[in-house]
C-alpha atoms as a PDB file:
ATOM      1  CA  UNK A   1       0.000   0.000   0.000  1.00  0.00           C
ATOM      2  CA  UNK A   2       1.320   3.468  -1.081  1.00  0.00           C
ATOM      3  CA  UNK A   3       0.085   4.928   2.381  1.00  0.00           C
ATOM      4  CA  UNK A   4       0.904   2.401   4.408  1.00  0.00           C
ATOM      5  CA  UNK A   5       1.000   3.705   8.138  1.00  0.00           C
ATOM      6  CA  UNK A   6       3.996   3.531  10.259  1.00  0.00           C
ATOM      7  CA  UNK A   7       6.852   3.643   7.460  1.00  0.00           C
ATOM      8  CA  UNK A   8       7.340   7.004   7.722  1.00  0.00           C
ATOM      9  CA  UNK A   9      10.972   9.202   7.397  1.00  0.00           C
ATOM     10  CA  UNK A  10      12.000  12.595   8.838  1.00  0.00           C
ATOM     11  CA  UNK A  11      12.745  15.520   6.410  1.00  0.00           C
ATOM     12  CA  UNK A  12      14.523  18.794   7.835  1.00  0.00           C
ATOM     13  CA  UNK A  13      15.128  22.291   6.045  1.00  0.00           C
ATOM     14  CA  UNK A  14      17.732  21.429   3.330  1.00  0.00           C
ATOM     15  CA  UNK A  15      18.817  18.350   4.206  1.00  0.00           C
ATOM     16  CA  UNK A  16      18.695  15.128   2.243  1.00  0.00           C
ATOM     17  CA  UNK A  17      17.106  12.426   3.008  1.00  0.00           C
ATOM     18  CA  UNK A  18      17.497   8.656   2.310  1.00  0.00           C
ATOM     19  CA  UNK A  19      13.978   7.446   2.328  1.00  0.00           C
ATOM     20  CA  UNK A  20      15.104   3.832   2.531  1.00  0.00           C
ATOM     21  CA  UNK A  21      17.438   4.280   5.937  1.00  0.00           C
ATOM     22  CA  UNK A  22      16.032   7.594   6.953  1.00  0.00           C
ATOM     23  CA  UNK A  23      19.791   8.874   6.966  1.00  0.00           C
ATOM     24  CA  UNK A  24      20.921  12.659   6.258  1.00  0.00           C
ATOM     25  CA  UNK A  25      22.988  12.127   2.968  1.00  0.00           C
ATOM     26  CA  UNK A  26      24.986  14.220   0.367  1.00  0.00           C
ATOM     27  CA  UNK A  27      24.444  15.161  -3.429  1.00  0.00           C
ATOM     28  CA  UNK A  28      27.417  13.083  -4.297  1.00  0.00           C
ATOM     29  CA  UNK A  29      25.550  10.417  -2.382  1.00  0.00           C
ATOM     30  CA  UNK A  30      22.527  10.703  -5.151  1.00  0.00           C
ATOM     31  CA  UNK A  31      24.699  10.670  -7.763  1.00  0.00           C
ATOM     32  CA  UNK A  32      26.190   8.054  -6.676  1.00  0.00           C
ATOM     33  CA  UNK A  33      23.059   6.285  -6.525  1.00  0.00           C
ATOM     34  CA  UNK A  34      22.221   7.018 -10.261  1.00  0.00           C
ATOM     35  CA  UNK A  35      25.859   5.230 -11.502  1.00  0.00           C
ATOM     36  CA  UNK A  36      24.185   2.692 -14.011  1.00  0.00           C
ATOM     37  CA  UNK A  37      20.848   4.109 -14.237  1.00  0.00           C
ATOM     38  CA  UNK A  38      19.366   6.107 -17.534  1.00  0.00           C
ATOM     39  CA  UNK A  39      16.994   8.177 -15.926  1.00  0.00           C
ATOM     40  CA  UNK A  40      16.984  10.359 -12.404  1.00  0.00           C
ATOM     41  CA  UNK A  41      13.935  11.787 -11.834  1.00  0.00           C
ATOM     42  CA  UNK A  42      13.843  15.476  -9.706  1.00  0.00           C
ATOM     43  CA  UNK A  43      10.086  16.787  -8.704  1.00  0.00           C
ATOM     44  CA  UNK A  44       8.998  20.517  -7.639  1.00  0.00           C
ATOM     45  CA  UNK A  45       6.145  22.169  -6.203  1.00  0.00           C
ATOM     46  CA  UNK A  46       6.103  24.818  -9.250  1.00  0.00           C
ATOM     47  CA  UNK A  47       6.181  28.202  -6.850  1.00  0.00           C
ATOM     48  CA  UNK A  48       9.194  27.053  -4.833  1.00  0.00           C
ATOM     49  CA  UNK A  49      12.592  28.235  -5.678  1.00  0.00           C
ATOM     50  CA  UNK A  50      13.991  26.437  -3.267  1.00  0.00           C
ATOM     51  CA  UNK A  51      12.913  23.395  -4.573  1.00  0.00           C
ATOM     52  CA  UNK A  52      14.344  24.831  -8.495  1.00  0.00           C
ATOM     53  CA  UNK A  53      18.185  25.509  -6.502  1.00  0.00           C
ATOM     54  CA  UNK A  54      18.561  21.560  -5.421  1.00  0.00           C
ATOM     55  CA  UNK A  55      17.304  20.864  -9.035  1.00  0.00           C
ATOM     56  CA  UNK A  56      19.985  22.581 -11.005  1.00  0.00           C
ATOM     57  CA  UNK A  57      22.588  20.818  -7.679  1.00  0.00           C
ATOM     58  CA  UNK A  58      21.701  17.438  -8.439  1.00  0.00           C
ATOM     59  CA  UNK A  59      22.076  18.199 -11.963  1.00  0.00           C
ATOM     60  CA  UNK A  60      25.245  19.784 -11.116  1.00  0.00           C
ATOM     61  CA  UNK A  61      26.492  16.970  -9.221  1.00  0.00           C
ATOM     62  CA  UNK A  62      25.740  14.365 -11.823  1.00  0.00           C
ATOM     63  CA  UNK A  63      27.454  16.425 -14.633  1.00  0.00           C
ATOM     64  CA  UNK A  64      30.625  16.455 -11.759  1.00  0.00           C
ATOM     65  CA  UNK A  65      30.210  12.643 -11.596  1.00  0.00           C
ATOM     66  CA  UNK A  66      31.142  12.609 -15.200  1.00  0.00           C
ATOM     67  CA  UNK A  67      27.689  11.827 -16.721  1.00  0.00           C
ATOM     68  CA  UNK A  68      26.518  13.144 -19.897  1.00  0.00           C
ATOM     69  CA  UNK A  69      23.168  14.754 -18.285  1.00  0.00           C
ATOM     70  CA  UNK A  70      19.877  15.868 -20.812  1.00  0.00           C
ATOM     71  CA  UNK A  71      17.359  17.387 -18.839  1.00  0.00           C
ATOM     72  CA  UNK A  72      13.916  16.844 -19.864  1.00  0.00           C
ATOM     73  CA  UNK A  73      11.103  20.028 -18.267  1.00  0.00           C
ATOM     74  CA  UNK A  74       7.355  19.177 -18.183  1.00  0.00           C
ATOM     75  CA  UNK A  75       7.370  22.915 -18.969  1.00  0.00           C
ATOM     76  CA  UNK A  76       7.657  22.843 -22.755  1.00  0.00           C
ATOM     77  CA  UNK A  77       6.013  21.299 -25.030  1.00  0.00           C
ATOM     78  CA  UNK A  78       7.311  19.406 -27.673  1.00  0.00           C
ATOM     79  CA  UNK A  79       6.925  21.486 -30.784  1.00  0.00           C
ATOM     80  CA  UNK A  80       9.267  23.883 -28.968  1.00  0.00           C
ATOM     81  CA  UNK A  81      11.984  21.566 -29.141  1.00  0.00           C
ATOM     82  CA  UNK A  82      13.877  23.695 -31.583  1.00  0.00           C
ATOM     83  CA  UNK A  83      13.935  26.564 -29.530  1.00  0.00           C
ATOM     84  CA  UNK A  84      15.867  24.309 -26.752  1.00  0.00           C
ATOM     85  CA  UNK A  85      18.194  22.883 -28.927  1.00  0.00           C
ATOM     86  CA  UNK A  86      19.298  26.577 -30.327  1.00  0.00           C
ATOM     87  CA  UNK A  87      19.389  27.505 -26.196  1.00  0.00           C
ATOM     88  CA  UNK A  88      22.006  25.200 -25.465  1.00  0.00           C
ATOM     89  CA  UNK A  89      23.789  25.964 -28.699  1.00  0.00           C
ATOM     90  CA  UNK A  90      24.097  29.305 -27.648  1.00  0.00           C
ATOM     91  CA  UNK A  91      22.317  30.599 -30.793  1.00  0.00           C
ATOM     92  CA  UNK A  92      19.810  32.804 -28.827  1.00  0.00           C
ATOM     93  CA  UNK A  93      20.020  35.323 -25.622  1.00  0.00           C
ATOM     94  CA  UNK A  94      18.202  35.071 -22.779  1.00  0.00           C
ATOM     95  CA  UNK A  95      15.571  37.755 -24.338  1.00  0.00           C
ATOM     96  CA  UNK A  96      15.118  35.595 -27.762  1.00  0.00           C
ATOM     97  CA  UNK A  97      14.963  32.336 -25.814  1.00  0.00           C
ATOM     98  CA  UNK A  98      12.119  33.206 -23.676  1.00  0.00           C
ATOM     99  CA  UNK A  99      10.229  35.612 -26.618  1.00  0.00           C
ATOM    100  CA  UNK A 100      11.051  32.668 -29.610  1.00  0.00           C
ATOM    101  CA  UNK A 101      10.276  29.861 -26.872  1.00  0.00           C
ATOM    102  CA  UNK A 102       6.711  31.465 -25.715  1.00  0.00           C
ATOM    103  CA  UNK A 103       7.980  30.532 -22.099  1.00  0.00           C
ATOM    104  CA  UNK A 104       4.703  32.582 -20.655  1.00  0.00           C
ATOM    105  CA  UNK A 105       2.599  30.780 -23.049  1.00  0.00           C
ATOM    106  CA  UNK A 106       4.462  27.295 -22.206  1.00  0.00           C
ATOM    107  CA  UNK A 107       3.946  27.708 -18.480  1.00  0.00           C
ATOM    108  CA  UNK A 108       2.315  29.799 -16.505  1.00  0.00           C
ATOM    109  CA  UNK A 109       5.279  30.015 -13.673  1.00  0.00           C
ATOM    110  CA  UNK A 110       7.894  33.146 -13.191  1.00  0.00           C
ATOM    111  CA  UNK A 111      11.233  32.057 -15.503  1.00  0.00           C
ATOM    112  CA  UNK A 112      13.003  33.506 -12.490  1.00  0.00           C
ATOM    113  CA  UNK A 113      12.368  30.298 -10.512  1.00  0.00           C
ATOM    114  CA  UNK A 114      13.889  28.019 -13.429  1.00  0.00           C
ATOM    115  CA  UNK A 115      16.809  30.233 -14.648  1.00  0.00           C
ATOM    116  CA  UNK A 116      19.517  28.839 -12.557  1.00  0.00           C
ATOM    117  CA  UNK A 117      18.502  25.475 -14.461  1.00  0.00           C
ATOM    118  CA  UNK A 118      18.623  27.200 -17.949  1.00  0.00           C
ATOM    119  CA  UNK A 119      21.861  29.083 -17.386  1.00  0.00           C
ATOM    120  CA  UNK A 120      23.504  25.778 -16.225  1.00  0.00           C
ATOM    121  CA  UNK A 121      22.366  24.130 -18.753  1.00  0.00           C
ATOM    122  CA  UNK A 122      23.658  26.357 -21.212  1.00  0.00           C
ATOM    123  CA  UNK A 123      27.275  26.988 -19.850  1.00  0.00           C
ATOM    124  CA  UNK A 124      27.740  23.615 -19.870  1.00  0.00           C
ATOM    125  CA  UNK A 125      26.379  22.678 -23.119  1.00  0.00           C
ATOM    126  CA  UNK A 126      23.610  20.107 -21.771  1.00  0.00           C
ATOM    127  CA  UNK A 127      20.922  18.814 -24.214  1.00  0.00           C
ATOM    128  CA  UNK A 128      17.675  20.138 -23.126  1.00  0.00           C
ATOM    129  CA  UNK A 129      14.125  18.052 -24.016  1.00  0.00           C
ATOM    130  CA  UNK A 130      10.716  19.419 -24.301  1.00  0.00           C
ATOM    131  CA  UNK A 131       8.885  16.173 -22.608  1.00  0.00           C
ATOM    132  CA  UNK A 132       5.125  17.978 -22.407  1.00  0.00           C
ATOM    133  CA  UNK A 133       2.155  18.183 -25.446  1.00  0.00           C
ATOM    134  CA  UNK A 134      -0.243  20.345 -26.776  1.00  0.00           C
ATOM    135  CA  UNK A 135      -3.028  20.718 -23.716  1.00  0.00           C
ATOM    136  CA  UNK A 136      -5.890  20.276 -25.369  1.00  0.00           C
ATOM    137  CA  UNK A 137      -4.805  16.708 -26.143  1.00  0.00           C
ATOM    138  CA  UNK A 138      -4.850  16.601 -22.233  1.00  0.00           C
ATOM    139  CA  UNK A 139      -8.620  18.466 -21.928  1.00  0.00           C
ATOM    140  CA  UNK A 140      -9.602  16.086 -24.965  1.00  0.00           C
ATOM    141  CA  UNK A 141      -8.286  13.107 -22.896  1.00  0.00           C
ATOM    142  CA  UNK A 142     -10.098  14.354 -19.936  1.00  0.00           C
ATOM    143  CA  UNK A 143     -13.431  15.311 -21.111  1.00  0.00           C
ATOM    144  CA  UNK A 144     -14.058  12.598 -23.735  1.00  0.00           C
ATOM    145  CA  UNK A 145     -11.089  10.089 -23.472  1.00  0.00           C
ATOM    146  CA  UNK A 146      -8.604   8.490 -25.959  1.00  0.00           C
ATOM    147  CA  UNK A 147     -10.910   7.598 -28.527  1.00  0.00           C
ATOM    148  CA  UNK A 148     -11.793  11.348 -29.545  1.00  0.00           C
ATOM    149  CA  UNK A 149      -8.656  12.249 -29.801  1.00  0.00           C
ATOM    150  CA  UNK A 150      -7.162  13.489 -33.064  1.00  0.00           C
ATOM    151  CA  UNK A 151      -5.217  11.251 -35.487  1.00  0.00           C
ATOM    152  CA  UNK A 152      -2.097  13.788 -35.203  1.00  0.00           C
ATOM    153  CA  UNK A 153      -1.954  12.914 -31.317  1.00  0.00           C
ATOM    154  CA  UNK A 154      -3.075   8.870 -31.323  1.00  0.00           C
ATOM    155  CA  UNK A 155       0.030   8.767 -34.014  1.00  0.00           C
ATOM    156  CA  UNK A 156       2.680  10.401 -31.510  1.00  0.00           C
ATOM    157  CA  UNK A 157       1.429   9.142 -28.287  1.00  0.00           C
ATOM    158  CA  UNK A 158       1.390   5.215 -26.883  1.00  0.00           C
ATOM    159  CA  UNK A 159      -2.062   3.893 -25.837  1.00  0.00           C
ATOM    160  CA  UNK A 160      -1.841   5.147 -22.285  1.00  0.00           C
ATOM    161  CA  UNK A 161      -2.032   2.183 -19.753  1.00  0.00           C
ATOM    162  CA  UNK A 162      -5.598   2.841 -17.392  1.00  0.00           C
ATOM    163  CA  UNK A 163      -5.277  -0.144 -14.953  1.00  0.00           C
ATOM    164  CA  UNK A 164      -2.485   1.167 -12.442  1.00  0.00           C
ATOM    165  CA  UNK A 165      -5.074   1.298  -9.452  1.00  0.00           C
ATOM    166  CA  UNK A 166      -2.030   2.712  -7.135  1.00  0.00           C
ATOM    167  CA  UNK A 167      -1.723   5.384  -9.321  1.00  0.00           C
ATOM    168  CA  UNK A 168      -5.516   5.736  -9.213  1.00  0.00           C
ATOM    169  CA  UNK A 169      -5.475   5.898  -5.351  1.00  0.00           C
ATOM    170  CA  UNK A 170      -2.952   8.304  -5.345  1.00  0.00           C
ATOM    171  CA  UNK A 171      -4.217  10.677  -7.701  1.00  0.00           C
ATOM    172  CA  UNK A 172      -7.650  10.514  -5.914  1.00  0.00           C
ATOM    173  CA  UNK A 173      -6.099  11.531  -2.749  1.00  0.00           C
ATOM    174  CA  UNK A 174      -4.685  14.311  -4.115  1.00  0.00           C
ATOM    175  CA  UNK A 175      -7.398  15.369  -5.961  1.00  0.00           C
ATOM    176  CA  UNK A 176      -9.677  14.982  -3.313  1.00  0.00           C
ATOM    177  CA  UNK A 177     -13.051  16.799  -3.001  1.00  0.00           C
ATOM    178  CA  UNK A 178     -13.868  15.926  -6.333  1.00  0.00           C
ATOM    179  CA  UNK A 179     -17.177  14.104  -7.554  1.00  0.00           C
ATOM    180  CA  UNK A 180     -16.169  10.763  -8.803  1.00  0.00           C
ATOM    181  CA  UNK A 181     -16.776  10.923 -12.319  1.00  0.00           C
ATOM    182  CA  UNK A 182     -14.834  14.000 -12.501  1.00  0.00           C
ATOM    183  CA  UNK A 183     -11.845  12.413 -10.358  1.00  0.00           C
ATOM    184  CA  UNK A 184     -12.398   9.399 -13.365  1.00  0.00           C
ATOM    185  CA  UNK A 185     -12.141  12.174 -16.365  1.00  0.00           C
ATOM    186  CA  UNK A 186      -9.307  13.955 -14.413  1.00  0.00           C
ATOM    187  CA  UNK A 187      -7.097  10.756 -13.935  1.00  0.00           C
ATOM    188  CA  UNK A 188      -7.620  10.116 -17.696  1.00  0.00           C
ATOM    189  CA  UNK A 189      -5.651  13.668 -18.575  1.00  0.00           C
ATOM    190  CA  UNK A 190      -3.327  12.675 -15.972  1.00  0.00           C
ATOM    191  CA  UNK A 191      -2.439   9.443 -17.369  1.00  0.00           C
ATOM    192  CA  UNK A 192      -2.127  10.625 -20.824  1.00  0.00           C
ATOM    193  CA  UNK A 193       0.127  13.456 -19.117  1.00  0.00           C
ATOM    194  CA  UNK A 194       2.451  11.105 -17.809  1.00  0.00           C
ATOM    195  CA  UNK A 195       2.756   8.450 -20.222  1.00  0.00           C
ATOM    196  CA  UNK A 196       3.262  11.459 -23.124  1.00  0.00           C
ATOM    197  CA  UNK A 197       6.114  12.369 -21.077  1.00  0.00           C
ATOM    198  CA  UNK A 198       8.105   9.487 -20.672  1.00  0.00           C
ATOM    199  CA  UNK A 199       7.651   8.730 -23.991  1.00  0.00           C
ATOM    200  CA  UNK A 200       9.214  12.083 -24.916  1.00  0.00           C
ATOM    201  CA  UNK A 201      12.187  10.646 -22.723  1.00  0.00           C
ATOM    202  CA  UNK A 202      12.314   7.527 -24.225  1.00  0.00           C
ATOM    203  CA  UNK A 203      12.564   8.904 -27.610  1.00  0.00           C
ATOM    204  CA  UNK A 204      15.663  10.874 -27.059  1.00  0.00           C
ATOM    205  CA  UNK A 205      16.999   7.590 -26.858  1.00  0.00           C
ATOM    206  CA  UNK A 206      15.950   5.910 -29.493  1.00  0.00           C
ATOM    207  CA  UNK A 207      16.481   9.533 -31.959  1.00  0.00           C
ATOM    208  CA  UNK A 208      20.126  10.816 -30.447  1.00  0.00           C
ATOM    209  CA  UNK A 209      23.222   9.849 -30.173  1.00  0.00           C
ATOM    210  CA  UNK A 210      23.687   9.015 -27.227  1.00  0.00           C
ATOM    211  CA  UNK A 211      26.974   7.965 -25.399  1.00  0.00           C
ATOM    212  CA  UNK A 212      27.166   5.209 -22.356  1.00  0.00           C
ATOM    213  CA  UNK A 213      27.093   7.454 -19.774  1.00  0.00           C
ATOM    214  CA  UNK A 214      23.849   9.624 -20.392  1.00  0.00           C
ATOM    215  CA  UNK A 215      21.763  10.049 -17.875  1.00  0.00           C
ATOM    216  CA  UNK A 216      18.406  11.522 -18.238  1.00  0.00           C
ATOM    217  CA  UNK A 217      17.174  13.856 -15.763  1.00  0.00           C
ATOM    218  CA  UNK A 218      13.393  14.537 -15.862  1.00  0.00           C
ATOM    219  CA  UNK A 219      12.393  18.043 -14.129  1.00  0.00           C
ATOM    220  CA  UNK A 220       8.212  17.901 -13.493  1.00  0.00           C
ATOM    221  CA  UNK A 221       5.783  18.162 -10.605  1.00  0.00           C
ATOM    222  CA  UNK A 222       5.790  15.941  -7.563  1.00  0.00           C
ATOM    223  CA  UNK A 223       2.443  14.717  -8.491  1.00  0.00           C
ATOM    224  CA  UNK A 224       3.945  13.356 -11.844  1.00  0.00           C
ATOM    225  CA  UNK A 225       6.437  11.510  -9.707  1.00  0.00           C
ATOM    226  CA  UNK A 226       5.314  11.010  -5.963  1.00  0.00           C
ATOM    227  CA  UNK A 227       5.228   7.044  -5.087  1.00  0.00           C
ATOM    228  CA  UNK A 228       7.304   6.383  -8.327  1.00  0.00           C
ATOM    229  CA  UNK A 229       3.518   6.179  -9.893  1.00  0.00           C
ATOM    230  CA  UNK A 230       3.811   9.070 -12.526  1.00  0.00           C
ATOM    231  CA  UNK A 231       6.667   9.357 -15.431  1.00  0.00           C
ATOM    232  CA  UNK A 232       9.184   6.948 -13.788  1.00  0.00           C
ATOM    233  CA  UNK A 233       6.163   4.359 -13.482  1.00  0.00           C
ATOM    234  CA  UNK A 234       5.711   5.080 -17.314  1.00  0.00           C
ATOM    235  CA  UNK A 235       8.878   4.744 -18.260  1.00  0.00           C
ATOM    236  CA  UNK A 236       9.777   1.518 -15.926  1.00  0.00           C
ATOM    237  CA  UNK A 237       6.629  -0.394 -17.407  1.00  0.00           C
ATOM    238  CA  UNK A 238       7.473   0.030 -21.426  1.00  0.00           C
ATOM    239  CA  UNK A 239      11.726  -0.407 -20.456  1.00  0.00           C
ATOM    240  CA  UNK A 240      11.646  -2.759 -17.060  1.00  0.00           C
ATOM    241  CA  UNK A 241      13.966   0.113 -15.608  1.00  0.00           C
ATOM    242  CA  UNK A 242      13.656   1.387 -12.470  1.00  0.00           C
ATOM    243  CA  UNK A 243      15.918   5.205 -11.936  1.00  0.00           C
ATOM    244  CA  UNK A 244      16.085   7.555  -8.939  1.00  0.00           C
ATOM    245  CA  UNK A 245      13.352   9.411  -7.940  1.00  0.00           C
ATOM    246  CA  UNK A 246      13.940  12.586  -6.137  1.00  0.00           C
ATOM    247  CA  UNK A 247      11.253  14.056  -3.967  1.00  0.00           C
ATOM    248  CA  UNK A 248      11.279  17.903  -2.795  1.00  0.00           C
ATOM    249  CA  UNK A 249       8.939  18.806  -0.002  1.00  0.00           C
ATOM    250  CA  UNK A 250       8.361  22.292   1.187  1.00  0.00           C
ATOM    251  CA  UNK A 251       8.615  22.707   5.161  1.00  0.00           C
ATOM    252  CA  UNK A 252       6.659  25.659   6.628  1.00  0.00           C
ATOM    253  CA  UNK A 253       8.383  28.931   8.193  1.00  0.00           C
ATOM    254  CA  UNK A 254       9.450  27.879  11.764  1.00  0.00           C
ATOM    255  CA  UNK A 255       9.362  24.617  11.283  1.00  0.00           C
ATOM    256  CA  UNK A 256      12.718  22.995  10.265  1.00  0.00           C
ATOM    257  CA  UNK A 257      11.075  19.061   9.932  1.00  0.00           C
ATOM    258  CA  UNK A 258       8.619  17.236   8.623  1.00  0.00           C
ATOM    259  CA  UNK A 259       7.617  13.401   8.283  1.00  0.00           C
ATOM    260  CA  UNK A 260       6.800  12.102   5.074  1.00  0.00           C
ATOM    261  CA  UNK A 261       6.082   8.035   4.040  1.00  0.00           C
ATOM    262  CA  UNK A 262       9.699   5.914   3.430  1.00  0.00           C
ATOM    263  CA  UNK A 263       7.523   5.292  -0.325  1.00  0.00           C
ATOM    264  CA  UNK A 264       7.710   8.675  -1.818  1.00  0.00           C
ATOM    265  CA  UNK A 265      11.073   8.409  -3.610  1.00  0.00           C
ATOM    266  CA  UNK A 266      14.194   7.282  -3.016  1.00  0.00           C
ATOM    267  CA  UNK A 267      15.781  10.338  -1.519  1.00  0.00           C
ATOM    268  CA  UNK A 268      13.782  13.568  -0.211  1.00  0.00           C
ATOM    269  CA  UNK A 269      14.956  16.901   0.037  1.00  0.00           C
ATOM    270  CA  UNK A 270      13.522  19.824   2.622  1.00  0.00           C
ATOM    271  CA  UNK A 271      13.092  23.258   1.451  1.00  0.00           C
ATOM    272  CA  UNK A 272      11.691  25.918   2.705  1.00  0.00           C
ATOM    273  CA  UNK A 273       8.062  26.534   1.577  1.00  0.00           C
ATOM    274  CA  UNK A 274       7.973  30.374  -0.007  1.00  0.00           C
ATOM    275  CA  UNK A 275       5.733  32.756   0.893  1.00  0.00           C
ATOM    276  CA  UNK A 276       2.775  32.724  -1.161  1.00  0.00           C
ATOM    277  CA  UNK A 277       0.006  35.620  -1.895  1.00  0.00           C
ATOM    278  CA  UNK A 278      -2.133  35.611   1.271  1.00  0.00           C
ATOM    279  CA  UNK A 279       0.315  34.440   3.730  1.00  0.00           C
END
């Protein structure tokens, strides 16, 4: 059981956290944990730059390690995959990239919070991949389900897999307050979300070159990763590879710990939760 009582794990205020041992460990210790593995997986709460920072570290760390890292971001979708590949290139500035990109049209969160990932990414030449698609393919999904879809999106997308009744538990629980037939039609978008995803990471592979050593590092929600029941489950199902899932989780203001379940990822960091409109 995803929730199961009792196998729980202290997180404190950037710290690291082995979820398996409950031990305080390092970024070299993740990256150590990724040796062999194709894919890393690194979730956000959106708002939080806290939780962007030990993003671009772990990338960081694994590009130390010697890995060839590609980042894949939730926050573009794929027909912008041009405008990534002339970012890291350095064929545009900061102002084109974000104009030429449609970056407020892509996502509706502050660039601020992901520019330390960007600027990395581009001083250090990293392949970038835009792993999200159009959303009304998502709405469409959602409202009617996969058979209304258009023939442009059932040829670029895998039948998404329905019967994952974890992932169905989860989703509900975040989701909750919901009628159930609208938790039902929302799980369908959700499901198309992640498997679209991680096949936009698989396809790297099978389209690139791509050396021994590469490492894919998917940057998306927690929700699309929590449990290892989003992307990673996606991706693990169609490959029979498991990766690293890494797990931010906001902390309030005088509080420096929290408690989360062992199941959540494999390592989870604490950040400090920002201060949001209202607070």
């Amino acid at each position: 059981m995803l929730f199961e009582p009792g196998h729980r794990v202290e997180v404190r205020v950037n710290q690291i956290t082995e979820s398996a041992t409950g031990r305080r460990v390092s970024l070299q210790d993740v990256a150590a944990a990724a040796d062999g593995k194709r894919f890393v997986y690194v979730g956000e709460e959106h708002d939080n730059p806290d939780a962007h920072r030990w993003q671009a570290l772990v990338i960081g760390e694994l590009v130390r390690r010697g890995r060839n890292v590609v980042v894949g971001f939730e926050m573009y979708q794929r027909p912008k995959q041009q405008y990534l590949n002339a970012w890291t290139l350095g064929q545009l500035s900061e102002e084109e990239f974000l104009t030429q990109s449609d970056w407020k049209g892509q996502w509706g969160f502050a660039w601020d919070l992901y520019r330390p990932i960007f600027i990395f990414a581009k001083e250090n030449r990293l392949r970038l991949v835009a792993l999200n698609i159009p959303r009304d393919w998502v709405r469409t999904m959602s409202r009617q389900g996969w058979d209304a879809l258009p023939p442009e999106a059932k040829d670029n997308l895998p039948t998404p897999y329905m019967d994952n009744k974890e992932h169905f538990e989860l989703f509900s629980a975040l989701v909750g307050g919901h009628a159930g037939g609208s938790v039902e039609g929302m799980y369908r978008g959700q499901v198309l979300w992640d498997e679209a995803m991680a096949d936009s990471a698989l396809r790297y592979f099978e389209n690139a070159y791509v050396p021994k050593n590469t490492v894919f590092v998917v940057i998306a929600g927690n929700g699309h990763l929590m449990y290892e029941q989003g992307i990673n489950y996606r991706i693990e199902r169609r490959t029979g590879e498991n990766g690293i899932t890494v797990i931010t989780r906001s902390i309030p203001e005088g509080q420096e710990k929290a408690e989360v379940t062992r199941a959540v990822g494999d390592f989870v960091i604490g950040t400090r939760e920002p201060k949001r409109s209202g607070q």
